[in-house]
C-alpha atoms as a PDB file:
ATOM      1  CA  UNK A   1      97.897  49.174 119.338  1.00  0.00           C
ATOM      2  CA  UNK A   2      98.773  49.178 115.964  1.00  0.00           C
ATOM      3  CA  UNK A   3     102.061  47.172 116.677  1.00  0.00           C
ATOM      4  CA  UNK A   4      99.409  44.616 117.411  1.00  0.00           C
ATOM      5  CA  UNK A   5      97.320  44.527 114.487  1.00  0.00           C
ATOM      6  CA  UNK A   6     100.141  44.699 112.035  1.00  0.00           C
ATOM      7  CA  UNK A   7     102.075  41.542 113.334  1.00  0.00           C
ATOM      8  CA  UNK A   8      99.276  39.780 112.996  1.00  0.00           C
ATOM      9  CA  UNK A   9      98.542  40.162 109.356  1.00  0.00           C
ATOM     10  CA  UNK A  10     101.809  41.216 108.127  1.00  0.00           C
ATOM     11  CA  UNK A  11     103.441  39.530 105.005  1.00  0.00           C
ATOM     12  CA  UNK A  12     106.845  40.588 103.560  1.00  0.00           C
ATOM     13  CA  UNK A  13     106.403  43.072 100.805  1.00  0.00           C
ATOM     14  CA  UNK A  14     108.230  43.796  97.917  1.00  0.00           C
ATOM     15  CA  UNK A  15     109.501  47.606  96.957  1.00  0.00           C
ATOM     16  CA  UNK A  16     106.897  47.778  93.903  1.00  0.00           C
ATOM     17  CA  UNK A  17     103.686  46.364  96.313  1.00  0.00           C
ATOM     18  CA  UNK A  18     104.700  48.893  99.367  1.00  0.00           C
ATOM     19  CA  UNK A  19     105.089  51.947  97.153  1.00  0.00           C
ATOM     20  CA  UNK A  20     101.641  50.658  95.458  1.00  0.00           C
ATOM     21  CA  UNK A  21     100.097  50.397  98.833  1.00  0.00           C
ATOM     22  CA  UNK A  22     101.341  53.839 100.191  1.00  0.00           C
ATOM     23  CA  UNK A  23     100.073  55.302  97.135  1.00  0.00           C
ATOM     24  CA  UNK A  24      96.255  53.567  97.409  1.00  0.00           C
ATOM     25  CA  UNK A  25      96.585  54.449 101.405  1.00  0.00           C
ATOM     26  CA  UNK A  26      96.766  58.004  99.465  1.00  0.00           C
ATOM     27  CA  UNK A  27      93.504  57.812  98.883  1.00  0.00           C
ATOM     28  CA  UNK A  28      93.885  58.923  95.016  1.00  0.00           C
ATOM     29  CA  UNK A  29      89.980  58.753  94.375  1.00  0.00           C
ATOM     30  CA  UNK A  30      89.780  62.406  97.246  1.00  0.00           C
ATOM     31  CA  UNK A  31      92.448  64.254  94.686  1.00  0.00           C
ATOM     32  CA  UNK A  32      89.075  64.990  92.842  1.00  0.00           C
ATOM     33  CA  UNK A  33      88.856  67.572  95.778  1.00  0.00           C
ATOM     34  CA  UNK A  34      91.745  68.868  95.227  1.00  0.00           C
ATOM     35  CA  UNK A  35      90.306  70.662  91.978  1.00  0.00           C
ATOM     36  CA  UNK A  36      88.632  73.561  93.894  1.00  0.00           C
ATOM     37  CA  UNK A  37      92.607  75.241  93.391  1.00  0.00           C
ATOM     38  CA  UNK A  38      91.522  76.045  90.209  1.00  0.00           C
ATOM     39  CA  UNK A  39      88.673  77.873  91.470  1.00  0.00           C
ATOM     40  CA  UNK A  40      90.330  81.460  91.585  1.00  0.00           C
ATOM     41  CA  UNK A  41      92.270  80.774  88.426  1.00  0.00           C
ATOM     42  CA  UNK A  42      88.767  80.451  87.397  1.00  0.00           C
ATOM     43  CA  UNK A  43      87.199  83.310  88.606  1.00  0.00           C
ATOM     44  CA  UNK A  44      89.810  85.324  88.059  1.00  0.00           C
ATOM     45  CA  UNK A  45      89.576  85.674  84.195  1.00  0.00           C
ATOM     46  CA  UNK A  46      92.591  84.158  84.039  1.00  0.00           C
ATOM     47  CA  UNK A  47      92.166  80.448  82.430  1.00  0.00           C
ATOM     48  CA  UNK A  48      94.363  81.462  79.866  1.00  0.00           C
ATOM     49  CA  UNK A  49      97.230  83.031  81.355  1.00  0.00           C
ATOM     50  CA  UNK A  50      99.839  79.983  81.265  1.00  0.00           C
ATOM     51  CA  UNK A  51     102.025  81.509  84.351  1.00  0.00           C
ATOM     52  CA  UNK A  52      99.211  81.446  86.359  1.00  0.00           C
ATOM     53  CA  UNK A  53      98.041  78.046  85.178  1.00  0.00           C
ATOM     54  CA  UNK A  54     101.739  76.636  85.648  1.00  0.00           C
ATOM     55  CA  UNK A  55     101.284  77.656  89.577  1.00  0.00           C
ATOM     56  CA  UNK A  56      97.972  76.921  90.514  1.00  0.00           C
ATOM     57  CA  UNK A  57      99.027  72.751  89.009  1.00  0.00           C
ATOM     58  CA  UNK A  58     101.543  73.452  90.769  1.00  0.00           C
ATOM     59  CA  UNK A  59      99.506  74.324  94.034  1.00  0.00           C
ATOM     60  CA  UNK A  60      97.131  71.287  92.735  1.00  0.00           C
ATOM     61  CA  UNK A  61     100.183  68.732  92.993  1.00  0.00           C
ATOM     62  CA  UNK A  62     100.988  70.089  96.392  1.00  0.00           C
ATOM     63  CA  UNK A  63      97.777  69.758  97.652  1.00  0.00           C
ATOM     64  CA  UNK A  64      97.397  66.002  97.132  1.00  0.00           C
ATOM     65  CA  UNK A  65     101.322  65.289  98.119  1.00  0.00           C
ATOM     66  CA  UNK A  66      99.709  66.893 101.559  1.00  0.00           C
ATOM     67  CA  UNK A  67      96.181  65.469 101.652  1.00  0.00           C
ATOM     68  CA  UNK A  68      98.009  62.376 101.064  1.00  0.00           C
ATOM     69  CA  UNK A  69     100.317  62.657 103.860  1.00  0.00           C
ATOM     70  CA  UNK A  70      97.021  63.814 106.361  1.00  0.00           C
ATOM     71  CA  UNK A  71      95.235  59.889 105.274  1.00  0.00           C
ATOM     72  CA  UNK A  72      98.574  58.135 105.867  1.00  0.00           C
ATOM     73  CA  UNK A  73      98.873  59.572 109.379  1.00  0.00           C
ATOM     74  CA  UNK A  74      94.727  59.686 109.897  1.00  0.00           C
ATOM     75  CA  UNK A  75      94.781  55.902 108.808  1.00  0.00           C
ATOM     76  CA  UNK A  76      97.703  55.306 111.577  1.00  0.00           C
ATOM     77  CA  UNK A  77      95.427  57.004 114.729  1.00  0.00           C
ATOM     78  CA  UNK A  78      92.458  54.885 112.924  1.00  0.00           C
ATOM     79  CA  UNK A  79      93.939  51.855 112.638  1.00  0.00           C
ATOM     80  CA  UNK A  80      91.806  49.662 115.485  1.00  0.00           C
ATOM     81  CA  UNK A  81      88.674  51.296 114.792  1.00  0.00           C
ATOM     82  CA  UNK A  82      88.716  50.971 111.140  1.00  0.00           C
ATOM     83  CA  UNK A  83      90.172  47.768 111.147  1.00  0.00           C
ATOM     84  CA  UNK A  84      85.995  47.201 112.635  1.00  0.00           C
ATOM     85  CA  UNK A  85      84.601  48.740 110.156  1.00  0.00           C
ATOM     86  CA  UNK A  86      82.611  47.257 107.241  1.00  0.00           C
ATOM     87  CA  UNK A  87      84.276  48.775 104.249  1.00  0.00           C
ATOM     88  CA  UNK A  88      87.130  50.383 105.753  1.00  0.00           C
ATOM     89  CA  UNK A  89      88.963  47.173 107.210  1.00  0.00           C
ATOM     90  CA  UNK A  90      89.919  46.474 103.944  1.00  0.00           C
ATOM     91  CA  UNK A  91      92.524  49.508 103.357  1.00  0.00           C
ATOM     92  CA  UNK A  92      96.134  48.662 103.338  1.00  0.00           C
ATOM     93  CA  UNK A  93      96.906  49.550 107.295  1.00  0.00           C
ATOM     94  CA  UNK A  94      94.248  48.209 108.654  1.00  0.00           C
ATOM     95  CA  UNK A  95      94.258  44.855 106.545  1.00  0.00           C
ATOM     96  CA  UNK A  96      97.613  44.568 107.501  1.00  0.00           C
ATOM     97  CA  UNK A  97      99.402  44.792 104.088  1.00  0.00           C
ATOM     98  CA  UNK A  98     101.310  48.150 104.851  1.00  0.00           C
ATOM     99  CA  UNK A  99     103.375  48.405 107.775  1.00  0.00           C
ATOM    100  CA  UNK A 100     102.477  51.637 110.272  1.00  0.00           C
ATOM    101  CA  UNK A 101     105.585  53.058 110.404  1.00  0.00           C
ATOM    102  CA  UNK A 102     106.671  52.626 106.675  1.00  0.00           C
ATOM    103  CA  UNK A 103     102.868  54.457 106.535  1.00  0.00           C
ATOM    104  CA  UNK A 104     104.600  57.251 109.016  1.00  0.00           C
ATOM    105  CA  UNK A 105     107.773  57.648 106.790  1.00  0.00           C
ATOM    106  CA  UNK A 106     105.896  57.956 103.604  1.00  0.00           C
ATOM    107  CA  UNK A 107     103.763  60.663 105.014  1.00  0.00           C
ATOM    108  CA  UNK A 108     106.389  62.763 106.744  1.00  0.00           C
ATOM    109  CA  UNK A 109     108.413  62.643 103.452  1.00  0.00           C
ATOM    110  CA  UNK A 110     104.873  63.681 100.928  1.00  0.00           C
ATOM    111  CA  UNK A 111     104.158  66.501 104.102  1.00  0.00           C
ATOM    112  CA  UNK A 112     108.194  67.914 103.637  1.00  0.00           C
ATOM    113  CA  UNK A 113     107.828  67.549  99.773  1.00  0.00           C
ATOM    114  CA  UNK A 114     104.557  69.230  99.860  1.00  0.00           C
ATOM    115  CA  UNK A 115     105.148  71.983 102.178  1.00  0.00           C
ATOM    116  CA  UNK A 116     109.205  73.206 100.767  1.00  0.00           C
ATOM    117  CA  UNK A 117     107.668  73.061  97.224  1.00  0.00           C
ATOM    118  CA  UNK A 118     104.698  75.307  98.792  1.00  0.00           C
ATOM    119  CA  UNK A 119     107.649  78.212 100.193  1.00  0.00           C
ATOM    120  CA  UNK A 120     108.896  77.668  96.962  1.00  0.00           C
ATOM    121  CA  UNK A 121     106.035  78.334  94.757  1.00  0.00           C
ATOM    122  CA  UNK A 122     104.519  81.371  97.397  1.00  0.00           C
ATOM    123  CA  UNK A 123     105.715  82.520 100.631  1.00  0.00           C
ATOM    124  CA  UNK A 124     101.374  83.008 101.703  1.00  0.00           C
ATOM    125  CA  UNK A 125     100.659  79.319 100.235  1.00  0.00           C
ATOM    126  CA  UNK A 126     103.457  77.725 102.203  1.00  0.00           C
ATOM    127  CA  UNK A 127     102.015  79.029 105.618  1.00  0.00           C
ATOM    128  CA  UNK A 128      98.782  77.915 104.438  1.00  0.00           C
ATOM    129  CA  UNK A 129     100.027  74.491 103.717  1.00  0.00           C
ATOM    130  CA  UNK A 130     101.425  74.331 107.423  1.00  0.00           C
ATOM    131  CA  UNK A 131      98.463  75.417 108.902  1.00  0.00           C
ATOM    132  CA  UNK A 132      96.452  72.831 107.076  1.00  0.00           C
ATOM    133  CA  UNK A 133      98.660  69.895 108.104  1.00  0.00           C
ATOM    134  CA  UNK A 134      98.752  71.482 111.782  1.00  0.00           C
ATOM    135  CA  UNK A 135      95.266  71.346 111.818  1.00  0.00           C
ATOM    136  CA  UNK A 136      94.778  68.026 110.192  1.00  0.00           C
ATOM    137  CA  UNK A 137      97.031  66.556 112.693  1.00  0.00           C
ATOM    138  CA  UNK A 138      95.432  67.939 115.627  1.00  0.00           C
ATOM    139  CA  UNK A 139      92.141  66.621 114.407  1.00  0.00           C
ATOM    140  CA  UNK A 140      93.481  63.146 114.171  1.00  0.00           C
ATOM    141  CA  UNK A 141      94.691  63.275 117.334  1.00  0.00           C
ATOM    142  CA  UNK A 142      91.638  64.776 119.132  1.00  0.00           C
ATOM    143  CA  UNK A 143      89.074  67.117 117.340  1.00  0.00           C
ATOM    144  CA  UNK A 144      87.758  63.845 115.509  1.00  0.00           C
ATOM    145  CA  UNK A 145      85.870  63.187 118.783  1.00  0.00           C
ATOM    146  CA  UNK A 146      84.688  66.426 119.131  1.00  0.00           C
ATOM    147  CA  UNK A 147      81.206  66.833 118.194  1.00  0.00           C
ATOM    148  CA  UNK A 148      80.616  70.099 115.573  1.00  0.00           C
ATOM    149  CA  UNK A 149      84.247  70.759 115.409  1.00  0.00           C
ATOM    150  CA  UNK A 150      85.176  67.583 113.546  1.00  0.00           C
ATOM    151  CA  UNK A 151      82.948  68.856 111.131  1.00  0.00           C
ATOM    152  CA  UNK A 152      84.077  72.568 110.660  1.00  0.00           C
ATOM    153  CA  UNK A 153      87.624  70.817 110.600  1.00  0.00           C
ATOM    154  CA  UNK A 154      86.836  68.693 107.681  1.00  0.00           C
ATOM    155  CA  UNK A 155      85.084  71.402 106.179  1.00  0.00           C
ATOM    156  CA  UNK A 156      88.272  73.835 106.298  1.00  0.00           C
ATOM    157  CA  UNK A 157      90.007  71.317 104.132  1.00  0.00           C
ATOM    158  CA  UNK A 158      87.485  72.739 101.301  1.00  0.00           C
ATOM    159  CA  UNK A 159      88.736  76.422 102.452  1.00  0.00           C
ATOM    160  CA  UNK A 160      92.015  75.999 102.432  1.00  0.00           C
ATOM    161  CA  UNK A 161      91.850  74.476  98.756  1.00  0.00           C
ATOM    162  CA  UNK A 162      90.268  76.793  97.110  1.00  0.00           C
ATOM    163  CA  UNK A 163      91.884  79.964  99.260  1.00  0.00           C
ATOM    164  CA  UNK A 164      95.279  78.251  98.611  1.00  0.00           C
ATOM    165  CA  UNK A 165      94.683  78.071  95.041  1.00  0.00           C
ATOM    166  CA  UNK A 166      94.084  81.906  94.620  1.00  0.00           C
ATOM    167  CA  UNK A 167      97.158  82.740  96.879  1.00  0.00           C
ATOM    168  CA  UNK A 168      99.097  80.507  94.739  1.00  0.00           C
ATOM    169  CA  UNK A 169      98.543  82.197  91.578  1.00  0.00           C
ATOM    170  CA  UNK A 170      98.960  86.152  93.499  1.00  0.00           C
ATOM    171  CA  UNK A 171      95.088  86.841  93.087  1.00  0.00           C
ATOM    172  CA  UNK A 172      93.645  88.315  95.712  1.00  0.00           C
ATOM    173  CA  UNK A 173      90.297  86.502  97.986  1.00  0.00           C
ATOM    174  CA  UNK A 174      87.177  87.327  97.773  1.00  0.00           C
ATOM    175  CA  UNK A 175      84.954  87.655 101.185  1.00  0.00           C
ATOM    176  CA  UNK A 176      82.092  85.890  99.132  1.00  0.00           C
ATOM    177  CA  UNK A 177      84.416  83.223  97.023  1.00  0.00           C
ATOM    178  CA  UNK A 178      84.791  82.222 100.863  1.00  0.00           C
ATOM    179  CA  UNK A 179      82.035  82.266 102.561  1.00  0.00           C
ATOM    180  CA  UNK A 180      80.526  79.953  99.083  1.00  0.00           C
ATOM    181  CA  UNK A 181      83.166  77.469  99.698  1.00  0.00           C
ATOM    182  CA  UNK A 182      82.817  77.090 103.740  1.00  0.00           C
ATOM    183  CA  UNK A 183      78.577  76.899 103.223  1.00  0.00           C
ATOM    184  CA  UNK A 184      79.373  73.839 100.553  1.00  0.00           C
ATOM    185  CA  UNK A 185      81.996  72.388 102.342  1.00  0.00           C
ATOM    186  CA  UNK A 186      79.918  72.310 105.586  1.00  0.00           C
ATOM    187  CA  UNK A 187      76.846  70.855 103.026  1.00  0.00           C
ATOM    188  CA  UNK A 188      79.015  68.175 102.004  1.00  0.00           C
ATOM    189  CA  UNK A 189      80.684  67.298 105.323  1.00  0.00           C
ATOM    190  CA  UNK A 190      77.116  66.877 107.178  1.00  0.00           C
ATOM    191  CA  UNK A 191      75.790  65.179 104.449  1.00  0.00           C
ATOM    192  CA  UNK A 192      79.167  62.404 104.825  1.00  0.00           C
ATOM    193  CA  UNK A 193      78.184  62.613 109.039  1.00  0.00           C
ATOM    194  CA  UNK A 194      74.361  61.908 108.363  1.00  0.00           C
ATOM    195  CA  UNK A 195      75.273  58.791 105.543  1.00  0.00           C
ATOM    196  CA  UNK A 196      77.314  57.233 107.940  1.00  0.00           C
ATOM    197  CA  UNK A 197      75.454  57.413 110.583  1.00  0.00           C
ATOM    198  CA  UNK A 198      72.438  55.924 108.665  1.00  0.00           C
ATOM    199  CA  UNK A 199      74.533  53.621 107.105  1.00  0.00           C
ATOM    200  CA  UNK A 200      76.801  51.851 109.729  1.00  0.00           C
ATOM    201  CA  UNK A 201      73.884  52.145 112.454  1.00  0.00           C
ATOM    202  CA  UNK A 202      74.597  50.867 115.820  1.00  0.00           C
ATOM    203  CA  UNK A 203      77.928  50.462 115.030  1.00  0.00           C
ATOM    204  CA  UNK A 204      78.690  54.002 114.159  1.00  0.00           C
ATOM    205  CA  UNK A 205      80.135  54.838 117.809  1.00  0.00           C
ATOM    206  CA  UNK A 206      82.448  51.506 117.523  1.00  0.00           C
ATOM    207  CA  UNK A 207      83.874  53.517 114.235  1.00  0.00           C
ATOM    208  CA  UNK A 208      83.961  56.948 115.054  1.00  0.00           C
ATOM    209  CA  UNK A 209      83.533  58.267 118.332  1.00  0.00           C
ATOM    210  CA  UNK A 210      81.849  61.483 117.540  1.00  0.00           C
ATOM    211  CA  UNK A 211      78.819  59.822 115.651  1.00  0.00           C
ATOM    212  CA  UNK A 212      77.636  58.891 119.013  1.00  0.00           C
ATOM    213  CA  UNK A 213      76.608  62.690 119.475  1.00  0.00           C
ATOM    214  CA  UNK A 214      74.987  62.885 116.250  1.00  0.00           C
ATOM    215  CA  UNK A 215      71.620  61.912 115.545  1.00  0.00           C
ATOM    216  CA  UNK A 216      69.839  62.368 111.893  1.00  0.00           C
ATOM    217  CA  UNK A 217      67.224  64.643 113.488  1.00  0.00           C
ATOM    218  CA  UNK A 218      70.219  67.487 114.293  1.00  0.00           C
ATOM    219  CA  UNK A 219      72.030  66.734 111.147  1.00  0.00           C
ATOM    220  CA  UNK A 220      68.997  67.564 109.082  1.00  0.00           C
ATOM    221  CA  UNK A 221      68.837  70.967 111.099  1.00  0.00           C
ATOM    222  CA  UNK A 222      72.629  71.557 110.285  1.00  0.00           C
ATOM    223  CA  UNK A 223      71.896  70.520 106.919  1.00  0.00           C
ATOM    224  CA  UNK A 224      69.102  72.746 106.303  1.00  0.00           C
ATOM    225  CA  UNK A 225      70.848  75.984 107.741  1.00  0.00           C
ATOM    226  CA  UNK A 226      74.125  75.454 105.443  1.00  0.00           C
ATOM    227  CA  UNK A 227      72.173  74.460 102.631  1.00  0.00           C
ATOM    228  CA  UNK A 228      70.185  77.468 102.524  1.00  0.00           C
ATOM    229  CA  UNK A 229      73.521  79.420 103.496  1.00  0.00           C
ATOM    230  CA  UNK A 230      75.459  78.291 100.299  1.00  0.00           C
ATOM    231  CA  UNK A 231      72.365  79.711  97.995  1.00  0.00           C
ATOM    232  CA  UNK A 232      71.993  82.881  99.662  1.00  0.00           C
ATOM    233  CA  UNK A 233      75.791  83.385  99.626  1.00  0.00           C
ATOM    234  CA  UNK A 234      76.230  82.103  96.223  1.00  0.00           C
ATOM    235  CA  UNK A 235      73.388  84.180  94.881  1.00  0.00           C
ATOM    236  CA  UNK A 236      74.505  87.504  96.900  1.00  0.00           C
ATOM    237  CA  UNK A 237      77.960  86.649  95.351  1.00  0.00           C
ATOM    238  CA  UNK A 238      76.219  87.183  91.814  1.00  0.00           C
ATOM    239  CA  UNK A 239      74.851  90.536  92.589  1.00  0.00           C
ATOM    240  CA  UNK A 240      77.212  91.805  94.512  1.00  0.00           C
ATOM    241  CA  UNK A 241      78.648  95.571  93.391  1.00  0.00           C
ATOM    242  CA  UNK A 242      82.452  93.909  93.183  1.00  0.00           C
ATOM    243  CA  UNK A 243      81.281  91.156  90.941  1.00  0.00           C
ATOM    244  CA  UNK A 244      79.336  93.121  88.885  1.00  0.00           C
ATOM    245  CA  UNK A 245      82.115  95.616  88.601  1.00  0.00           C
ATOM    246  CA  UNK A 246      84.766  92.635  87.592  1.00  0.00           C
ATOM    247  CA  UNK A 247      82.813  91.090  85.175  1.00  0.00           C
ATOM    248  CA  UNK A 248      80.862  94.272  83.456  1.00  0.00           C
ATOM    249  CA  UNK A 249      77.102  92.783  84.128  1.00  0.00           C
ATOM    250  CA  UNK A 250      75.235  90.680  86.239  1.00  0.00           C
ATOM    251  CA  UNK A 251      74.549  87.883  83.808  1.00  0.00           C
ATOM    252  CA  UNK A 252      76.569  85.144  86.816  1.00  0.00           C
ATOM    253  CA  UNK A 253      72.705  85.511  88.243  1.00  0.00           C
ATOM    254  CA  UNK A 254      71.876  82.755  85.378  1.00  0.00           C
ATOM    255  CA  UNK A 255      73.804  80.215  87.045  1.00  0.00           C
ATOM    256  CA  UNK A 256      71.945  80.055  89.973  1.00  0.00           C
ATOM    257  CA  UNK A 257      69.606  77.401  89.008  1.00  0.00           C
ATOM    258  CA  UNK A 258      72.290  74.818  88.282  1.00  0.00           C
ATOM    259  CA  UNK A 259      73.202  75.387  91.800  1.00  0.00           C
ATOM    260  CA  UNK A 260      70.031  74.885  92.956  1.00  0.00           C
ATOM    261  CA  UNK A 261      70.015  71.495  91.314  1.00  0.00           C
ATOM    262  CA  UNK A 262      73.220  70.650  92.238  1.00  0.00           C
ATOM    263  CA  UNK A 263      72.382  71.608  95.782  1.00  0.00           C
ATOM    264  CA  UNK A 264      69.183  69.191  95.675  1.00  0.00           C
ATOM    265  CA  UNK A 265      70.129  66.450  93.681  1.00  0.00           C
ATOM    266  CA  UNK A 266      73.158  65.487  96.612  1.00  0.00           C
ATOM    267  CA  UNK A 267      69.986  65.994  98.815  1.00  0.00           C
ATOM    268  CA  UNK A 268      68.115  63.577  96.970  1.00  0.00           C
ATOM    269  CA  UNK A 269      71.099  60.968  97.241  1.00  0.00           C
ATOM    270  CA  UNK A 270      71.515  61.300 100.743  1.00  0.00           C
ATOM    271  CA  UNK A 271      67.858  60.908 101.536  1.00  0.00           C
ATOM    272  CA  UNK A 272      66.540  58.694  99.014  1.00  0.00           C
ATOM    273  CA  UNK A 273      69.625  56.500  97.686  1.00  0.00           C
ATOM    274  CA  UNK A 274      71.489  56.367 101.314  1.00  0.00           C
ATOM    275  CA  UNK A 275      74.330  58.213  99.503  1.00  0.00           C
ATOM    276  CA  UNK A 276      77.099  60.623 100.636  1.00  0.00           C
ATOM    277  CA  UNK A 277      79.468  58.783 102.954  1.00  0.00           C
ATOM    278  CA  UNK A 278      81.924  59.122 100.416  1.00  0.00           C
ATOM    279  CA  UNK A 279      81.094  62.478  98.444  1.00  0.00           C
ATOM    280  CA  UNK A 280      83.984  61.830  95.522  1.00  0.00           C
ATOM    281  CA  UNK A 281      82.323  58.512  94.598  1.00  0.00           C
ATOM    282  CA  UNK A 282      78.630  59.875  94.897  1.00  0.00           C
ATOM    283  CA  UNK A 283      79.475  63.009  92.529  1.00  0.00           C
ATOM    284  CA  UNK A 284      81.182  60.481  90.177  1.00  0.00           C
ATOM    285  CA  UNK A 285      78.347  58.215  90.194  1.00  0.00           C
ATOM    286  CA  UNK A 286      75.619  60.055  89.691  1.00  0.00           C
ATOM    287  CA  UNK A 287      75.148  61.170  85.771  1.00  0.00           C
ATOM    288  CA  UNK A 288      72.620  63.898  86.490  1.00  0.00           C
ATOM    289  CA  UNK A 289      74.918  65.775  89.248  1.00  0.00           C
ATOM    290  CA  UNK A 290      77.840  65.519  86.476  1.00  0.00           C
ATOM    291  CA  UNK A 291      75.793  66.950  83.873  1.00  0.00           C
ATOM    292  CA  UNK A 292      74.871  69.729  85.900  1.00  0.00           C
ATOM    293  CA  UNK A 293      78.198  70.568  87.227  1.00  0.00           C
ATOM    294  CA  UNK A 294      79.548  70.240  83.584  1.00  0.00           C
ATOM    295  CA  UNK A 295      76.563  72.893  82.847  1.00  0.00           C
ATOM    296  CA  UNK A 296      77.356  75.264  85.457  1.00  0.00           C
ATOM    297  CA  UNK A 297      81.105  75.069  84.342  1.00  0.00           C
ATOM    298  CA  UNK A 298      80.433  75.774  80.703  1.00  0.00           C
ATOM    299  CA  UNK A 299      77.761  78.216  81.167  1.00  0.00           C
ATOM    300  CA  UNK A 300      80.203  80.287  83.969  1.00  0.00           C
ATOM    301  CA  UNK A 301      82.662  80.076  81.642  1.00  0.00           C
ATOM    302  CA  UNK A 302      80.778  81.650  78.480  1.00  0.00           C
ATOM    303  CA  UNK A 303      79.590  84.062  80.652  1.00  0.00           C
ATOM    304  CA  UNK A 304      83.183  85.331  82.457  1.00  0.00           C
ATOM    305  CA  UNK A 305      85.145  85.005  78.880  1.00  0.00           C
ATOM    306  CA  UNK A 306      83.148  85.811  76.054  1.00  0.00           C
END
């Protein structure tokens, strides 16, 4: 229980070192996620409109109040299991240096925070807010040991980013904008299942109950199909009449090689360097990925603005 684990290790805390562990238990390093809200601001020729930019930082700040929140209360199911794991144990809940139920409080105040400023900003990004957190929760509770759903859960979180960010700013969403992001989010979600698998070995069932119906042989099948799902629905997004019709040509077709790099240099870091349990810290790592996303972002946005 996590009564249990936290008497054991607890130490009094000051104000400053509790608000300074709720905000690590955060987990600051996944706001990098959080960027795809600026996706339809993007896409929507409208980088330079400063209402719209105002409301999808806006929607940005809400986002990581509430992915903040989901860790807190994800860290409280997970507390006995991670406190076994090799690089996890040492997080503030299960080390023992934040309490579980200050953990609770913290997370129910960034979820009410998150979600009233979400009504606030858009009536269609509040509800989307709720539904995330509703569907976060019920994966901590129980789709986390479900084998395939986990994944598709995890992989909404990407969704309801980068949906959430066009709602935000009143654009409307594209079928293809979403079926890109659900074939990437699905790439990098397998990829995490297949690193930690690899990586924590026989202990991966002791960690996370699902990995025990996993094995690298149907990940690499998963992998393959999404993989060759986000190019084909990326590259149909190029040509597509609506695209070409927004944008006056078809010139977004020039991109697609940087996604095809991008694509197969996280392959090559999953299969070669062991890579991808944590995708924030191997896309921040790894100088040629950040080259080529920097690439892709300059060359998009020559090509949508001038």
């Amino acid at each position: 229980m996590p009564e249990k684990i936290y008497s054991q290790k607890s130490v009094a805390l000051s104000l400053p070192k509790t608000i300074y562990y709720i905000f690590i238990s955060t987990r600051p390093k996944q706001w990098i996620k959080n960027i795809l809200v600026f996706a339809g601001l993007f896409f929507a020729k409208d980088v330079f409109d400063v209402a719209k930019i105002t409301d999808a930082f806006l929607a940005f700040i809400a986002f990581c109040l509430i992915s903040g929140s989901v860790y807190l209360i994800n860290d409280f199911f997970d507390l006995e299991k991670d406190a076994q794991h090799p690089l996890k144990k040492y997080r503030p809940l299960p080390s023992g240096k934040l309490s579980p139920y200050t953990a609770i409080v913290a997370a129910l105040i960034l979820m009410a925070v998150a979600i009233i400023g979400g009504f606030l900003l858009n009536l269609y990004f509040g509800i989307m807010l709720a539904v995330y957190v509703l569907l976060n929760l019920a994966y901590s509770v129980y789709f986390k040991r479900v084998v395939i759903l986990d994944v598709m859960i995890i992989a909404s979180g990407f969704m309801f980013r980068a949906v959430g960010g066009t709602l935000a700013i009143h654009e409307p969403v594209s079928s293809w904008f979403i079926l890109c992001t659900i074939f990437l989010a699905l790439f990098l979600a397998l990829s995490k299942r297949r690193a930690e698998l690899i990586t924590l070995g026989e202990n991966a069932i002791h960690t996370r109950k699902s990995l025990e119906q996993y094995d690298s042989k149907f990940l690499d099948q998963m992998i393959t199909v999404v993989t060759t799902g986000c190019l084909m629905s990326y590259a149909l997004y190029t040509l597509d009449e609506q695209t070409v019709a927004k944008f006056g040509h078809q010139r977004l077709l020039w991109t697609i090689p940087f996604v095809i790099y991008g694509l197969f240099r996280y392959l090559y870091m999953v299969y070669k360097k062991q890579d991808g349990e944590a995708p924030e810290n191997a896309i921040l790592g790894d100088r040629p990925l950040l080259v080529c996303i920097g690439l892709y972002a300059l060359t998009v946005f020559i090509i949508i603005y001038f």
